[in-house]
Protein backbone atom coordinates (compact mmCIF):
# COMPACT_ATOMS: atom_id res chain seq x y z
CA UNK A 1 13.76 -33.17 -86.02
CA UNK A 2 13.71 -33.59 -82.86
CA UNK A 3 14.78 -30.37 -81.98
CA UNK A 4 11.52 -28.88 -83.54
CA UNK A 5 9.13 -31.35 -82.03
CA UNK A 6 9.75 -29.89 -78.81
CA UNK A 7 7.77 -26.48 -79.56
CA UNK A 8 4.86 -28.29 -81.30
CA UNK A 9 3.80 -30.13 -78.22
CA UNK A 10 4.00 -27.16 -76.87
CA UNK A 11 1.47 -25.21 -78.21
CA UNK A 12 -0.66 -28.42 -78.56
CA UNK A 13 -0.70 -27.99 -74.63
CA UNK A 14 -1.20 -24.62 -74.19
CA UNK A 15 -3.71 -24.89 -76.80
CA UNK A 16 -5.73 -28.04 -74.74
CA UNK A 17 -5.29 -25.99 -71.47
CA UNK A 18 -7.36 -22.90 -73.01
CA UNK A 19 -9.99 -24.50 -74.65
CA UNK A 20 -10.79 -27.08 -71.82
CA UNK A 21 -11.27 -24.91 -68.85
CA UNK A 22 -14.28 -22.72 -70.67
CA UNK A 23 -15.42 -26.34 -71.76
CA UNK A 24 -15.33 -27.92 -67.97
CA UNK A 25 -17.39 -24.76 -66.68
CA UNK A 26 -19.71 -24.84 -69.28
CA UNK A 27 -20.25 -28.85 -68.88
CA UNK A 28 -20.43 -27.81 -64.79
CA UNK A 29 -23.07 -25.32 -65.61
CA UNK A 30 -25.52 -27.62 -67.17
CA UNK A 31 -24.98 -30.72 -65.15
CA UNK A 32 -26.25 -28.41 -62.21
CA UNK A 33 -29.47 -28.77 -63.26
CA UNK A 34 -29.57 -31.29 -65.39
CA UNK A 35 -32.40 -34.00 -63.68
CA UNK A 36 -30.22 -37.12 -64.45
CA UNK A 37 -26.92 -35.78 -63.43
CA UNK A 38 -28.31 -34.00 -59.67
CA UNK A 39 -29.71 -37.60 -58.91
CA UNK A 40 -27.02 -40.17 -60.39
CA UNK A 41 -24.41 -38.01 -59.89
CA UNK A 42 -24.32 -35.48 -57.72
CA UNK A 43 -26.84 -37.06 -54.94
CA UNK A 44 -24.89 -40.11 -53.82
CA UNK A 45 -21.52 -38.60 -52.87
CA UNK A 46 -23.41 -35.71 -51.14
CA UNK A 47 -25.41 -38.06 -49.06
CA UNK A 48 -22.02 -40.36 -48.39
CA UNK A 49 -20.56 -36.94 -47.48
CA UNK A 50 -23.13 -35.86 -45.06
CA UNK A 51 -23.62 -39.31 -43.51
CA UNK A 52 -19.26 -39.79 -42.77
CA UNK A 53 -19.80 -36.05 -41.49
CA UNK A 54 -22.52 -36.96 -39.19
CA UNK A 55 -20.63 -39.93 -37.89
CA UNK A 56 -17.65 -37.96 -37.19
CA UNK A 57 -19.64 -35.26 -35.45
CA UNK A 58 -21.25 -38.28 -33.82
CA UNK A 59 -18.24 -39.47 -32.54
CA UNK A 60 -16.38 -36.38 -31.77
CA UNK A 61 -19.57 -35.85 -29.29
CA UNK A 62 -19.25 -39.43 -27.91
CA UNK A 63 -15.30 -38.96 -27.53
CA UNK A 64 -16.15 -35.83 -25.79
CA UNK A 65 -18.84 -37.26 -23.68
CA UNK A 66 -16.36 -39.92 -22.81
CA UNK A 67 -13.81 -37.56 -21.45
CA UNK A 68 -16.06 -35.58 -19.53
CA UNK A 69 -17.14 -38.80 -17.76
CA UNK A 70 -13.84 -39.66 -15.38
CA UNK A 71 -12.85 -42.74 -13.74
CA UNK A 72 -12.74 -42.84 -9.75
CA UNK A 73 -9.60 -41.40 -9.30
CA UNK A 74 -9.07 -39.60 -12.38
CA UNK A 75 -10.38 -36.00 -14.15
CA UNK A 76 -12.82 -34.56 -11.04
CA UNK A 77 -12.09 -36.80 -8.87
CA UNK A 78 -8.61 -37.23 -8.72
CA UNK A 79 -8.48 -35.20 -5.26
CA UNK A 80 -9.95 -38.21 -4.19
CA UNK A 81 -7.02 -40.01 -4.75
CA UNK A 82 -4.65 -37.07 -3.45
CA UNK A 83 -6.49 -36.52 -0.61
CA UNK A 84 -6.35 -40.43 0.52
CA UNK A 85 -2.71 -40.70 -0.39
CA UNK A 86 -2.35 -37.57 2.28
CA UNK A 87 -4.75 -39.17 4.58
CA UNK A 88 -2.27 -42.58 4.60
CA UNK A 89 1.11 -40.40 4.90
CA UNK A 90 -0.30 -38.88 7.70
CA UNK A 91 -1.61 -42.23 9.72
CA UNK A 92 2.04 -43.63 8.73
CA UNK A 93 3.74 -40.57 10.08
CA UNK A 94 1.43 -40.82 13.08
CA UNK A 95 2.33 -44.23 13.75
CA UNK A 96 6.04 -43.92 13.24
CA UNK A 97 6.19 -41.24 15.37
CA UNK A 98 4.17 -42.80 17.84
CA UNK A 99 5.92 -45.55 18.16
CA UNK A 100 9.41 -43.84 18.17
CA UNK A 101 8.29 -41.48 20.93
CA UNK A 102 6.19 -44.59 23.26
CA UNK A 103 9.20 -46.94 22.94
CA UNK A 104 10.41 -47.25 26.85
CA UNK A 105 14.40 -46.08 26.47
CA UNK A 106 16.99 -47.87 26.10
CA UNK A 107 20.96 -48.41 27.56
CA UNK A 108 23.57 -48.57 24.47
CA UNK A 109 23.10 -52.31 24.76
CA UNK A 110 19.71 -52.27 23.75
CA UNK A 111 18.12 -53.20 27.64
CA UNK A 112 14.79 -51.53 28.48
CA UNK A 113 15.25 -48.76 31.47
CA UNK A 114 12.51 -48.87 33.60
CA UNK A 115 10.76 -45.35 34.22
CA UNK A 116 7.59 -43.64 35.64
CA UNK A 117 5.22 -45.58 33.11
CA UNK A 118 6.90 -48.98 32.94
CA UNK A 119 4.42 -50.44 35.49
CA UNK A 120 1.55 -49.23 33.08
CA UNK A 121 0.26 -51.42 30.33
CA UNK A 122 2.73 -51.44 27.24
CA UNK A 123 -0.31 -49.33 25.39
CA UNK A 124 -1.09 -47.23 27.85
CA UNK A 125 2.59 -46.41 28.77
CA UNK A 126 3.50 -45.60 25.09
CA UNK A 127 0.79 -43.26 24.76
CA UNK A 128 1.93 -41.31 28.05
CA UNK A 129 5.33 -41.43 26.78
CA UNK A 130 4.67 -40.42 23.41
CA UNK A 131 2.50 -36.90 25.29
CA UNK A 132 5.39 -36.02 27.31
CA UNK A 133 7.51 -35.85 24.05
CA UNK A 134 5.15 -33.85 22.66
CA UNK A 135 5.34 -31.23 25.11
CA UNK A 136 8.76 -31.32 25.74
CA UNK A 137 8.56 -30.73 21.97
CA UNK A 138 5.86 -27.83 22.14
CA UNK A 139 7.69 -26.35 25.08
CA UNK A 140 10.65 -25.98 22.76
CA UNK A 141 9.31 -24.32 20.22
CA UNK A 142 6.69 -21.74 22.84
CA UNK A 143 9.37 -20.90 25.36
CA UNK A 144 13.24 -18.99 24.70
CA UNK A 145 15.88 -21.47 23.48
CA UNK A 146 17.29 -21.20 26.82
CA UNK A 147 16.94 -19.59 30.02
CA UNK A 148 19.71 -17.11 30.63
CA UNK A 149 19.47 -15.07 26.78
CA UNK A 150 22.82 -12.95 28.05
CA UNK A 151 25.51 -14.03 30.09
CA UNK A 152 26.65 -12.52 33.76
CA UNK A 153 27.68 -8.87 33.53
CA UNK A 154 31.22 -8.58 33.10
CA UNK A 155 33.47 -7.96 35.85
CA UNK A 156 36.54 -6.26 36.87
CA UNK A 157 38.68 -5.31 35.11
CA UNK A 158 36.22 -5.49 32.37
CA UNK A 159 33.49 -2.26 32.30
CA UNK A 160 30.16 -3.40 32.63
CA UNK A 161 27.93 -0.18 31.17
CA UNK A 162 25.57 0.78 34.09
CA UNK A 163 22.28 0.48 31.51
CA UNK A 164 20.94 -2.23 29.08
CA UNK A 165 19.31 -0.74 25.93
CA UNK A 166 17.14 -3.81 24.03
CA UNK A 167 16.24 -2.47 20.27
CA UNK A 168 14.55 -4.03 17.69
CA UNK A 169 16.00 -3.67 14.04
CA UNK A 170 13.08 -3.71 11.40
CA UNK A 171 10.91 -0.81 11.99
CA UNK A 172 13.54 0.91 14.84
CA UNK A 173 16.99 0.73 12.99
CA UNK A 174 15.71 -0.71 9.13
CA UNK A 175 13.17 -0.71 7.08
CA UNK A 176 12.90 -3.70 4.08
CA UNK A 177 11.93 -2.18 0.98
CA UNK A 178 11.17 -4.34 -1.98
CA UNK A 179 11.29 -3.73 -5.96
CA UNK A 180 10.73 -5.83 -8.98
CA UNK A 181 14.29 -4.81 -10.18
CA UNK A 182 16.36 -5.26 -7.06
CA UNK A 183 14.26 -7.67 -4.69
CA UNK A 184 14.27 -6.90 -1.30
CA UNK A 185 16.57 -4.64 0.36
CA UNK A 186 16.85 -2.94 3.76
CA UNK A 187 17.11 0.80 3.92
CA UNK A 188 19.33 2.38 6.84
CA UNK A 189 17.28 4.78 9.02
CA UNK A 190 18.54 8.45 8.78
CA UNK A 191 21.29 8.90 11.54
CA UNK A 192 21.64 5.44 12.60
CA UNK A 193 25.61 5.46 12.58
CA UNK A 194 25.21 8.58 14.89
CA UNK A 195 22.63 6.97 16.96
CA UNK A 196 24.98 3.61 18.03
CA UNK A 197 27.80 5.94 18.15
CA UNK A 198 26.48 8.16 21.25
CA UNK A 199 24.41 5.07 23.06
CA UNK A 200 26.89 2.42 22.78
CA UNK A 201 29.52 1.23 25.28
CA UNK A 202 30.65 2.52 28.32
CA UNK A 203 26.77 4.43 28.35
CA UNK A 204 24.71 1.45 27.29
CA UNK A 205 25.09 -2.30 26.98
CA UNK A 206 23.19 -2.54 23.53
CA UNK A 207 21.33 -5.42 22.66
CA UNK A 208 19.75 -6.31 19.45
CA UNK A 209 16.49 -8.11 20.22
CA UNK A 210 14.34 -8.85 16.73
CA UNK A 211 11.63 -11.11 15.64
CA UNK A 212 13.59 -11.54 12.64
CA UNK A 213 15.20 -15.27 11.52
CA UNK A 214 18.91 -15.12 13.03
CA UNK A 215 20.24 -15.94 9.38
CA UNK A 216 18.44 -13.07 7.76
CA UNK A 217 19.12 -10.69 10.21
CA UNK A 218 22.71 -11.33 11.61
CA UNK A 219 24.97 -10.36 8.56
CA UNK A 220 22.69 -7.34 8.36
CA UNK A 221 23.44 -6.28 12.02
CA UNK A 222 27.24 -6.72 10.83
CA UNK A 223 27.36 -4.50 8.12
CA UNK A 224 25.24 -1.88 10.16
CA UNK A 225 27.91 -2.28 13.47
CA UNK A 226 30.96 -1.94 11.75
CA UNK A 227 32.34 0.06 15.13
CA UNK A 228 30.96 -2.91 17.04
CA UNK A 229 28.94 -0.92 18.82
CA UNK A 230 26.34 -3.30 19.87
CA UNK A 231 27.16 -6.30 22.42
CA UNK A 232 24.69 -9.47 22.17
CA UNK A 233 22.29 -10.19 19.45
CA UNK A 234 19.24 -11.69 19.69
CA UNK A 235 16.58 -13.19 17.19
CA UNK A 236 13.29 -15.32 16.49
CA UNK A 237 14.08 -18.17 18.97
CA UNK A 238 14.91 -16.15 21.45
CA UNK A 239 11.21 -14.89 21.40
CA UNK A 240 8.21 -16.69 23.74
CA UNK A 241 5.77 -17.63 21.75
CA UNK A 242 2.15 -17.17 22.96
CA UNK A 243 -1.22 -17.03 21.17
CA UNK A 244 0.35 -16.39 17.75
CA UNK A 245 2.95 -13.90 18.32
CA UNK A 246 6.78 -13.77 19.25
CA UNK A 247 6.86 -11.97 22.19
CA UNK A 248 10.02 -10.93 23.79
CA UNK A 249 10.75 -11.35 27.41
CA UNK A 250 13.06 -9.39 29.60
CA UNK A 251 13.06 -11.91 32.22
CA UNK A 252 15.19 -14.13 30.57
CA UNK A 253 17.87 -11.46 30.02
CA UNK A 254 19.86 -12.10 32.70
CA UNK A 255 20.13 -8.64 33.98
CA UNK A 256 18.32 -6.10 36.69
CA UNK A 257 15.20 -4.99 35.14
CA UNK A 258 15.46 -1.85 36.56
CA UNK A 259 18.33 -0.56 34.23
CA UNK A 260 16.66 -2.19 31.29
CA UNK A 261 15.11 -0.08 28.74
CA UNK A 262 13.48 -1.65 25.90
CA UNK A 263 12.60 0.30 22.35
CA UNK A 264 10.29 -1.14 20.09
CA UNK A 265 7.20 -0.03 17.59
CA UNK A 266 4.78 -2.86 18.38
CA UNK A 267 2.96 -2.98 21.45
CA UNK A 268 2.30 -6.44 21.14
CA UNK A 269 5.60 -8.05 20.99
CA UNK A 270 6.52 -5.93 24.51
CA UNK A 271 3.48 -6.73 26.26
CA UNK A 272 5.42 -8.57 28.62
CA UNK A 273 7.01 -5.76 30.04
CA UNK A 274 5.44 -2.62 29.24
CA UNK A 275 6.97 -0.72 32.07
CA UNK A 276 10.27 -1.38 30.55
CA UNK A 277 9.28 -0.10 27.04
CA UNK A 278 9.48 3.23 25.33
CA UNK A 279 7.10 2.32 22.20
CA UNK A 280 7.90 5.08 19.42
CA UNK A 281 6.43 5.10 15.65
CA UNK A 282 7.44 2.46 13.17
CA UNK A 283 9.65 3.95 10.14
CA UNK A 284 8.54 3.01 6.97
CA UNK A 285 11.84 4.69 5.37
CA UNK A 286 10.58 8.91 5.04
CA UNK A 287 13.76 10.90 4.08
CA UNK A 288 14.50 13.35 6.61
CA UNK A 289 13.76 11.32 9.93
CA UNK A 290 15.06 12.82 12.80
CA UNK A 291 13.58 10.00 15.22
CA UNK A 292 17.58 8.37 16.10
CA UNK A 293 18.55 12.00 17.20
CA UNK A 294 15.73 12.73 19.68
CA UNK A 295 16.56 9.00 21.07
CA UNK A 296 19.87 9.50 21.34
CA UNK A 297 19.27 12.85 23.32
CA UNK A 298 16.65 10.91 25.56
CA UNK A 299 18.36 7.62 26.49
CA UNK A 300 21.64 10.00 27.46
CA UNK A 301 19.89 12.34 29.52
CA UNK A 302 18.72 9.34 31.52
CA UNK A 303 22.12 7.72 31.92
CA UNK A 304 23.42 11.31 32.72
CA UNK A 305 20.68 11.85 35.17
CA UNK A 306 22.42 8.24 37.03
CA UNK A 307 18.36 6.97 36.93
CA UNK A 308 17.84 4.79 39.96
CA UNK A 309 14.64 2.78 37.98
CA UNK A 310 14.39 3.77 34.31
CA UNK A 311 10.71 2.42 34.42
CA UNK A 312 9.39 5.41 36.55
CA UNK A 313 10.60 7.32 33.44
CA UNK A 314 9.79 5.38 30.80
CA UNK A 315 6.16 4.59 32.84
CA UNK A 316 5.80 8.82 32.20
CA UNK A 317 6.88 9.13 28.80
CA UNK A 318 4.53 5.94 27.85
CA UNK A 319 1.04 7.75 28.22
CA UNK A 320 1.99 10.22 25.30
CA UNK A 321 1.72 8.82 21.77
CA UNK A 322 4.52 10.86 20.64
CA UNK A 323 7.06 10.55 23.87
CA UNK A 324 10.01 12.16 21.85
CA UNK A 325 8.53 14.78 20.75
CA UNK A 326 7.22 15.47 24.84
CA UNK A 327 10.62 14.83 25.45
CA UNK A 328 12.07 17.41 23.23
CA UNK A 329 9.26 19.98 24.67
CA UNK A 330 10.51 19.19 27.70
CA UNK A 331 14.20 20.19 27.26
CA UNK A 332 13.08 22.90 25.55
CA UNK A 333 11.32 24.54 28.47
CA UNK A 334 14.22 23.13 30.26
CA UNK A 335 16.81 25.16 28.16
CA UNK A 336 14.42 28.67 28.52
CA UNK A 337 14.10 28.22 32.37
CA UNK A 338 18.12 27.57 32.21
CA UNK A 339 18.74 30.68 30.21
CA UNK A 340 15.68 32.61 32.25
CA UNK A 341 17.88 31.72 35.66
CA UNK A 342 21.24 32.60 34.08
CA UNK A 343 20.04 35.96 32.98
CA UNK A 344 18.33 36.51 36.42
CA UNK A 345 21.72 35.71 37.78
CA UNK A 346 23.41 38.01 36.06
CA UNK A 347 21.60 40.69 36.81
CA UNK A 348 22.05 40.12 40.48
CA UNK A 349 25.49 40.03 39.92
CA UNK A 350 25.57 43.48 37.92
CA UNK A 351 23.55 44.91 40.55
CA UNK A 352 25.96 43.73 43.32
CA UNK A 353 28.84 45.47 41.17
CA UNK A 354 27.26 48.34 41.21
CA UNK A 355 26.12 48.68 44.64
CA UNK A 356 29.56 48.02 45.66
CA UNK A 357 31.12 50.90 43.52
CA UNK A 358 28.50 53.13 45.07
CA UNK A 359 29.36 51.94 48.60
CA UNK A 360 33.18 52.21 48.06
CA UNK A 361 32.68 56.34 46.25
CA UNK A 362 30.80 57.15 49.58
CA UNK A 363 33.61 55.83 51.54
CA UNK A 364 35.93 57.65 49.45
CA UNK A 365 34.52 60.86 49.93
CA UNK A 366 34.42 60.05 53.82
């Protein structure tokens, strides 16, 4: 019994669920526009509706409205803030450091020593105190980090090479070269190995003198130098610093400028000593550079020629844009006059030979 009631409700439901959605549309279709059902009805939740719609459209714009409008230090304004808190770390810095630098010395028992500005008032005296450390501190950071960048040539029974060749690595001996997939990388120039191979000791005392940061540029100088080919290395703080720019000064090398020769790219950084500087074309890493051979060729034809002053030739070679390539003009004429004597000479020589049979048949015949 049951068992059997189970399908009548059933179809009772089914049966309610067909008949009473044509019945809801049909009772939807005439309370439309029925008069009594659009104003009882249908009217007073619309309006409701509209009126909690306009209030949360009123307030959405009033929220809005609110956070537009910021506080003193927040939204807009909150460089305000950032720029006063910078403002204050830089007074407090000021004054710590002002302090610290006007405070007259003292002995490791905590006594005042008296010096040039103790007789001063204690405000004036700080303030002169507190400018000298300043440009003892500028000084630092302008000038070489010391004065003698090389030691003394070396002595008996050492060799000291007769010449000191100053090169600058990025541009001369590298070039960096950066990629999205590997990052930055430095590119040998063509020949380099060559290059250090021919100029290095006993011809040349080489010297690495770069603008570059001593921890960036140092292991590179390694694995280009296996052979240890080049003697002293020098970097950024070695530099004099003047209107901007590291410039690099030979003075400070500790050796006669007259056997110094100096190879860089940029005029600016050798404007120091431009007598003592053969300025040749920055590489930018072309395949096929031949640049390390011609220099090679040059810098031992001047320690073969034993050079006296290497800045009357470098002086010459420094009015052509292209020196090297003058250069290998030059020994190219050279070689032609060389071969144009020889063959002259030989000549003379045949024609003594054969004068001197001649002379010695006449005699014979005698």
């Amino acid at each position: 019994m049951v068992a059997g009631a189970f399908p009548i409700v059933k179809l009772g439901y089914l049966a309610i669920k067909q008949i009473s959605k044509p019945l809801a549309n049909v009772i939807k279709s005439r309370a439309k526009v029925h008069p009594f059902f659009r104003k009882y009805v249908c009217m007073p939740p619309a309006q409701y509706d509209a009126r909690s719609t306009a209030g949360e459209s009123s307030g959405t714009e009033q929220d809005k409205k609110s956070e537009k409008k910021s506080g003193r230090w927040t939204g807009k304004n909150a460089w305000k803030l950032g720029l006063l808190g910078l403002g204050g770390w830089l007074i407090f810095s000021g004054g710590a450091l002002f302090y610290i630098w006007g405070a007259p010395p003292r002995d490791p028992e905590g006594n005042e020593i008296e010096d040039e500005f103790s007789k001063l008032p204690k405000l004036t005296a700080m303030f002169k105190r507190a400018s000298k450390e300043v440009n003892i501190f500028t000084k630092s950071i302008q000038e070489p980090s010391r004065q003698q960048l090389l030691p003394d040539p070396l002595t008996y029974p050492y060799v000291q090479p007769p010449y000191t060749l100053v090169l600058e690595m990025t541009g001369v001996l590298v070039h960096p070269d950066w990629t999205y997939s590997t990052g930055w990388r430095f590119k040998k120039r063509p020949y380099i190995d060559y290059f250090l191979e021919q100029v290095g000791p006993p011809m040349f005392e080489v010297v690495i003198y770069s603008q570059e940061q001593g921890m960036t540029a140092d292991p590179l100088i390694s694995s280009l130098d296996p052979r240890g080919s080049i003697m002293y290395r020098l970097y950024r703080d070695a530099t004099r610093y003047m209107n901007g720019h590291h410039l690099k000064d030979l003075a400070c090398l500790n050796r006669d400028l007259s056997k110094v020769i100096m190879i860089d790219w940029s005029s600016t950084a050798t404007q120091l000593q431009r007598q003592n500087t053969l300025t040749i074309p920055k590489w930018n890493g072309e395949e096929g550079d031949r640049t390390l051979i011609d220099l090679a060729n040059f810098l031992k034809t001047i320690a073969a020629s034993d050079v006296e002053d290497v800045r009357t030739v470098l002086q010459y070679y420094s009015q052509f844009d292209d020196p090297l390539a003058v250069f290998r003009e030059n020994q190219r004429k050279l070689q032609e006059e060389q071969e144009r004597m020889a063959a002259e000479y030989k000549q003379m020589e045949e024609k003594k030979r054969v004068s001197g049979w001649g002379l010695s048949g006449f005699l014979r015949k005698r």
